[in-house]
Every structure is written in structure tokens, then in C-alpha cells.
Protein backbone atom coordinates (compact mmCIF):
# COMPACT_ATOMS: atom_id res chain seq x y z
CA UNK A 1 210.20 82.08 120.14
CA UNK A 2 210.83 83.83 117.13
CA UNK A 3 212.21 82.12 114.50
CA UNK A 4 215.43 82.98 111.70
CA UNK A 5 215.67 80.64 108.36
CA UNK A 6 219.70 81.01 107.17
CA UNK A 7 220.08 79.99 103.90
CA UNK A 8 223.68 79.87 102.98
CA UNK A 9 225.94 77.30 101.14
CA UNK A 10 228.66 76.98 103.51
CA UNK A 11 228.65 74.83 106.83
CA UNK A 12 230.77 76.98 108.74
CA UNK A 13 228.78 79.69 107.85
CA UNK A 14 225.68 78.13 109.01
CA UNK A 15 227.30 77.02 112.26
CA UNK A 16 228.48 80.63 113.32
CA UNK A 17 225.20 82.13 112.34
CA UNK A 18 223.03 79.09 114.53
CA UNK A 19 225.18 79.68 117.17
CA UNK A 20 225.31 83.18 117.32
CA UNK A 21 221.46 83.62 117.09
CA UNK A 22 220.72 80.35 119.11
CA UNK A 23 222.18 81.86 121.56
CA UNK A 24 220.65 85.10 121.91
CA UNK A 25 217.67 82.78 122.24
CA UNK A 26 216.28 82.78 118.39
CA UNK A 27 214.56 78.78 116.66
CA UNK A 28 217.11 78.54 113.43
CA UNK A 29 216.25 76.73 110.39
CA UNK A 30 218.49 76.06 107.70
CA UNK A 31 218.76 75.74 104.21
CA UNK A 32 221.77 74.98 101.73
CA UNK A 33 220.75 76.50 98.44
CA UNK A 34 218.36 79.41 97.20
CA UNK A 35 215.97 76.44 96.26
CA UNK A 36 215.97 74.78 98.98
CA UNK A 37 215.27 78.31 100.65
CA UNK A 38 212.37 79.70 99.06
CA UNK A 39 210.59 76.36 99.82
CA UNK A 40 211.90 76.24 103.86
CA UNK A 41 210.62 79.91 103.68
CA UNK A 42 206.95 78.51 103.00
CA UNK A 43 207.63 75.85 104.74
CA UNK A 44 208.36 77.25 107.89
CA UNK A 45 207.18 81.07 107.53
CA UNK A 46 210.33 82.40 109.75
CA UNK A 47 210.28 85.65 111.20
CA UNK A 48 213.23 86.75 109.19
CA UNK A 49 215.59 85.65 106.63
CA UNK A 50 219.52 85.63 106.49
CA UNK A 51 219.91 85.41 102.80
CA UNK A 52 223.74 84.68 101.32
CA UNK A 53 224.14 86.02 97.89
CA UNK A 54 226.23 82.98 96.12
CA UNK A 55 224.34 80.26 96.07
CA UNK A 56 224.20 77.65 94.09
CA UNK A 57 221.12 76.16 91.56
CA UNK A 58 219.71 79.69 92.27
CA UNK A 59 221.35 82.80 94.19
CA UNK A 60 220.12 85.03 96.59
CA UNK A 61 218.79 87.67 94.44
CA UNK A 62 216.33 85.02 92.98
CA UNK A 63 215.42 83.62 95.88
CA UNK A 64 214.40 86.63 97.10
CA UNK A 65 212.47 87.86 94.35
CA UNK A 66 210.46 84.28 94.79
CA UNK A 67 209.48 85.17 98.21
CA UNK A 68 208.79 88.39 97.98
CA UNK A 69 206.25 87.57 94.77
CA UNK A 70 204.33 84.75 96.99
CA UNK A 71 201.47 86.02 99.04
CA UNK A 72 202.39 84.10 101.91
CA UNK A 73 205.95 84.99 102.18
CA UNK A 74 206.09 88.47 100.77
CA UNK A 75 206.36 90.17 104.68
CA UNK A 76 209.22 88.35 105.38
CA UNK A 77 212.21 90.70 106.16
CA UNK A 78 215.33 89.78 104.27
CA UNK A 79 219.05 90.62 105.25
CA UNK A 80 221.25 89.62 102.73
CA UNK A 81 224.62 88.70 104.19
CA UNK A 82 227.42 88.25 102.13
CA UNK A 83 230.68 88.67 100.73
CA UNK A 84 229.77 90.88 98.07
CA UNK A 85 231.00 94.69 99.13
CA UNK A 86 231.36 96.27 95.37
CA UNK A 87 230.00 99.17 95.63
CA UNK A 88 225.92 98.86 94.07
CA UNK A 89 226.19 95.37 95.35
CA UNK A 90 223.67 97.25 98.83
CA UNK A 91 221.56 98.84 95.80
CA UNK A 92 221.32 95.73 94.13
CA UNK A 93 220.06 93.32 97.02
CA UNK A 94 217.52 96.42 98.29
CA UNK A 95 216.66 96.16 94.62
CA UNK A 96 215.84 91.81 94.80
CA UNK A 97 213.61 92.84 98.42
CA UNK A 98 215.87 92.44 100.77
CA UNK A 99 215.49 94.88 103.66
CA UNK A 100 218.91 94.95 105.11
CA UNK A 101 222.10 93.78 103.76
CA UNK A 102 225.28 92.74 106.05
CA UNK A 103 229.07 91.95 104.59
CA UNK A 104 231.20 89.26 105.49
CA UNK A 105 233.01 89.07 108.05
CA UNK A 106 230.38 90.58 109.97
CA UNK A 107 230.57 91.66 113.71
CA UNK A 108 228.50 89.53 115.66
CA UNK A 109 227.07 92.13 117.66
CA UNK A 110 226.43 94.39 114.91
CA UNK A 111 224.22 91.09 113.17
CA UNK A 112 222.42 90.98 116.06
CA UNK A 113 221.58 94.38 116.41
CA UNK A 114 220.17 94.41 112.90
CA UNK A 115 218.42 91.41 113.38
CA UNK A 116 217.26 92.82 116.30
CA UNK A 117 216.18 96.31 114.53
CA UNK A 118 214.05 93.80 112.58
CA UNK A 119 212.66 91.54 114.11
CA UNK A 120 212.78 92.38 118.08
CA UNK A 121 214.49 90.58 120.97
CA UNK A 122 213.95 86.69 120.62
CA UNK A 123 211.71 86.54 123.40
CA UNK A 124 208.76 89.51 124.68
């Protein structure tokens, strides 16, 4: 089973996202903070990470950088998903390593299909 590390801040955020991808048959782990995240991304070595932007002790953009500089976590694909639509704010996460970048409110199916574009179906 492949697995999807969501680090984002909000609850309800986390809860749509684990259910949504839970059940299209995906293992979730969760983190709260970009801390928290980078060390759950070691951790756990997921096969891809739904990265919010606003986070707090560290935000997305840092977090990402941190991954993408360790050895061991620098394959990782990245999505960031967040509120953030200026325009550059695409540029910008591309820019931190992220490989895909998703605004809030998202369609669900369109998440999945990126995920999917990603990472493959949940299960061969």
C-alpha cells in the first residue's frame, strides 16, 4: 500500500484529505507543523507528500527545502496544497521542490488525479 504523509495545520483539513485518500485505498500519516513534517517524512519515507504552505514554527517552503536537501528524502514528490493562489505563489513552491502544487478548495477528484499522476493507483 502506498503511503501519503499530509502535513497541514488544520484538523478539518487533515480529516478531508485522510478520508479522501483513505478511501481510494492510500496508508495516511499526519503531521501538524512543517517540523513535525520533515521529521514524519524520515520517519516514515511516504510515497508522496501533501505539503500546506502556512504552517506554523516553520512553513511549507522550508519544510520542503529540508527534505529535498536530505539524501534520504530528496525523491519524495511534493504537492503543495494551499490557499495561496497569487499569482508566482505556483513559481514559488516549484521553486522550494515541490513537484505539483494544488489550491484550496480543491476538487477531490482533481487531488486524486494528481496524486495519482504521481504516485500511481494505491494498489498494483
Amino acid at each position: 500500500m502506498k503511503r501519503i504523509l499530509v502535513i497541514d495545520d488544520h484538523e478539518d483539513n487533515r480529516k478531508i484529505l485522510n478520508d479522501l485518500l483513505a478511501s481510494a485505498g492510500y496508508e495516511i500519516v499526519e503531521a501538524m507543523t512543517g517540523r513535525e513534517g520533515v521529521a514524519m517524512a524520515r520517519l516514515h519515507h511516504p510515497d508522496l507528500i501533501l505539503m500546506d504552505i502556512q504552517l506554523p514554527e516553520m512553513d511549507g517552503y522550508e519544510a520542503t527545502r529540508l527534505i529535498k536537501a536530505d539524501s534520504n528524502t530528496e525523491l519524495i514528490p511534493i504537492i503543495a496544497v494551499t490557499s495561496y493562489a497569487l499569482s508566482g505563489d505556483d513559481a514559488k513552491a516549484l521553486a522550494a521542490g515541490c513537484t505539483g502544487y494544488v489550491t484550496k478548495p480543491f476538487s477531490p477528484r482533481q487531488l486524486l488525479a494528481k496524486v495519482r499522476d504521481h504516485i500511481g493507483p494505491a494498489a498494483p
